[in-house]
Protein backbone atom coordinates (compact mmCIF):
# COMPACT_ATOMS: atom_id res chain seq x y z
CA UNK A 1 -182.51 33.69 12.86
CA UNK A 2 -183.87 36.44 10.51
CA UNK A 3 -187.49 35.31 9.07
CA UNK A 4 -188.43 36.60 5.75
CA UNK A 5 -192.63 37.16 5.06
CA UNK A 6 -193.76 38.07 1.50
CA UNK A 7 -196.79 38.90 0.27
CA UNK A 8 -198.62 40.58 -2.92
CA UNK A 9 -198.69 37.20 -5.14
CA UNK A 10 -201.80 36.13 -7.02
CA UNK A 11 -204.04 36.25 -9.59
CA UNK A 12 -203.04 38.22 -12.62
CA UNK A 13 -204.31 38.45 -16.37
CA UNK A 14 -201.75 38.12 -19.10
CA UNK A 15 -200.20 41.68 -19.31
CA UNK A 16 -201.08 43.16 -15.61
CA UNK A 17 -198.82 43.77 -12.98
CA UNK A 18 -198.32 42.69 -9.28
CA UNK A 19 -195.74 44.10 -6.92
CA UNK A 20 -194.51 41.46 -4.32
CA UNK A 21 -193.23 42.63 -0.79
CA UNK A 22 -190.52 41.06 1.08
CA UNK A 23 -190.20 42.15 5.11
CA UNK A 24 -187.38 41.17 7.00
CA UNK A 25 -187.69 40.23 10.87
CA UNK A 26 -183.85 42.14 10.94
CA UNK A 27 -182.99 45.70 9.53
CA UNK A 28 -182.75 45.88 5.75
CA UNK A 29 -179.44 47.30 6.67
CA UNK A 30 -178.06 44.27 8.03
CA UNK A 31 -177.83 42.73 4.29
CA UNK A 32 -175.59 43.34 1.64
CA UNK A 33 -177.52 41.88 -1.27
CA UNK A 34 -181.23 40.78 -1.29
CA UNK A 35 -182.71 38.97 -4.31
CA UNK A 36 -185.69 37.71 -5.19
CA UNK A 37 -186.06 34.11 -6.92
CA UNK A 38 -188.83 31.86 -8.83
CA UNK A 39 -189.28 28.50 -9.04
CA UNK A 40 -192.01 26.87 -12.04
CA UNK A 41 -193.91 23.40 -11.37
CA UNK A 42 -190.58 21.04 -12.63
CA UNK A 43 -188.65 23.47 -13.17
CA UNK A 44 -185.32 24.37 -10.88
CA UNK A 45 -185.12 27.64 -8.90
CA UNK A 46 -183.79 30.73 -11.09
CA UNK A 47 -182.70 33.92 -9.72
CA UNK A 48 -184.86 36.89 -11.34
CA UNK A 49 -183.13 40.13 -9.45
CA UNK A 50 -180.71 41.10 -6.70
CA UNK A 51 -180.44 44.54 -5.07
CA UNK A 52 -176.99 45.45 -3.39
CA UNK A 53 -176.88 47.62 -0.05
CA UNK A 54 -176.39 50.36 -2.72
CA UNK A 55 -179.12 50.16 -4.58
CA UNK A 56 -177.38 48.35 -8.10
CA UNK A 57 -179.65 46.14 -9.34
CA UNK A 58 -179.32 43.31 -11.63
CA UNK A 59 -182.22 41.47 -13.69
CA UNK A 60 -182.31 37.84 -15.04
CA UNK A 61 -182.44 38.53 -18.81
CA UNK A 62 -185.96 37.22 -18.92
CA UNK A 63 -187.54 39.97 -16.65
CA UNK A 64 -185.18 43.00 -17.77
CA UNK A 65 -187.49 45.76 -18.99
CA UNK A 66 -190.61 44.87 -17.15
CA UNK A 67 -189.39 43.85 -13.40
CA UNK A 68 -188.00 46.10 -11.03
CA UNK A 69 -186.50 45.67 -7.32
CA UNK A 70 -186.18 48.10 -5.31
CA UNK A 71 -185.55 48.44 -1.04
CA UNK A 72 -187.66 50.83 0.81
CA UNK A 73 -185.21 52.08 3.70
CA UNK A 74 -187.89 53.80 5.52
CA UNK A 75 -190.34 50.66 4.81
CA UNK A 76 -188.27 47.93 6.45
CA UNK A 77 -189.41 46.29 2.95
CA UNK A 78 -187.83 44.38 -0.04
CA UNK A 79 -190.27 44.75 -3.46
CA UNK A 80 -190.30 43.49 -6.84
CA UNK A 81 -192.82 45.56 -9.49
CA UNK A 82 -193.73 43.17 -12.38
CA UNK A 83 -194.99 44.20 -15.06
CA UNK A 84 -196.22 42.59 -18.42
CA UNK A 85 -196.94 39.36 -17.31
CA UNK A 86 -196.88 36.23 -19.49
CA UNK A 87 -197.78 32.76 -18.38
CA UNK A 88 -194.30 32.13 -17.96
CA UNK A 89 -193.46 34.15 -15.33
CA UNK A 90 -196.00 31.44 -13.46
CA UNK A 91 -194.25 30.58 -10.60
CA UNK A 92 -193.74 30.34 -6.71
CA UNK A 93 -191.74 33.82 -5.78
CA UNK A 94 -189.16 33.45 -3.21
CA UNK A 95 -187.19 36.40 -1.26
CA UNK A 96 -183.49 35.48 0.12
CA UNK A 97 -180.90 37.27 1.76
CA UNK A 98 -177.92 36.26 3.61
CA UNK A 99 -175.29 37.45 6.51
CA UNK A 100 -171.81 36.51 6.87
CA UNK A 101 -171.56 35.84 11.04
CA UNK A 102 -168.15 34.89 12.65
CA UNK A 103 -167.06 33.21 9.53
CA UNK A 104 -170.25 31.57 8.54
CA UNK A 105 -172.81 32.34 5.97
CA UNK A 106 -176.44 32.22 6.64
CA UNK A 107 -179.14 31.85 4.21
CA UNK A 108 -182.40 33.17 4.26
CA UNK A 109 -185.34 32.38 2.44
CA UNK A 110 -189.14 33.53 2.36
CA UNK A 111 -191.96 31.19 2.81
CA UNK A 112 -192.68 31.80 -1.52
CA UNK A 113 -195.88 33.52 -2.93
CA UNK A 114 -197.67 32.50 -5.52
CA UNK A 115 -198.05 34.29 -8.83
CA UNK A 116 -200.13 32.72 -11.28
CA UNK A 117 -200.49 34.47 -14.94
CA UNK A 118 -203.59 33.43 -17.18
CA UNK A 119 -203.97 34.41 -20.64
């Protein structure tokens, strides 16, 4: 069972910046893509970047220009930089990865942090 812990959510003034941090209980090795996702009060979970083994990234249209994931080999560690925040990018920020074992796919999923934009 690989665990997931983020942290770096908060507080943030319409315009600043946060960078969350995603740290896997397994080496950052062992997965081929990792993504972050968000999910807003009624609103249904929505992928916002994924990071192959490789380093490609890919960015939900809505964060391209101002988010950026990247995987710090050394750091065991999983980020997201966001910057030029909006009240809409209010949400609870979830990192996921997942193995292929013997057949199977496993799922992971962080505990979520909260990022909360006020203007």
């Amino acid at each position: 069972q690989v665990q997931l812990v983020e942290s770096g959510g908060g507080l943030v003034q319409f315009g600043g910046s946060l960078r969350l941090s995603c740290a896997p209980s397994a080496s950052i090795h062992s997965f081929n893509t990792m993504d972050w996702y968000r999910q807003a009060p009624g609103k249904e979970r929505e992928l916002v970047a994924a990071i192959t083994d490789g380093q490609n990234p890919n960015y939900a249209d809505f964060v391209k220009g101002r988010f950026t994931i990247s995987r710090d080999y050394a750091k065991n560690t999983l980020y997201l930089q966001m910057n030029s925040l909006t009240p809409e990018d209010t949400a609870v920020y979830y990192c996921h990865t997942d193995q292929r074992l013997s057949g199977r796919t496993y799922d992971y999923w962080g505990q979520g942090t909260q990022v909360t934009v006020f203007s």
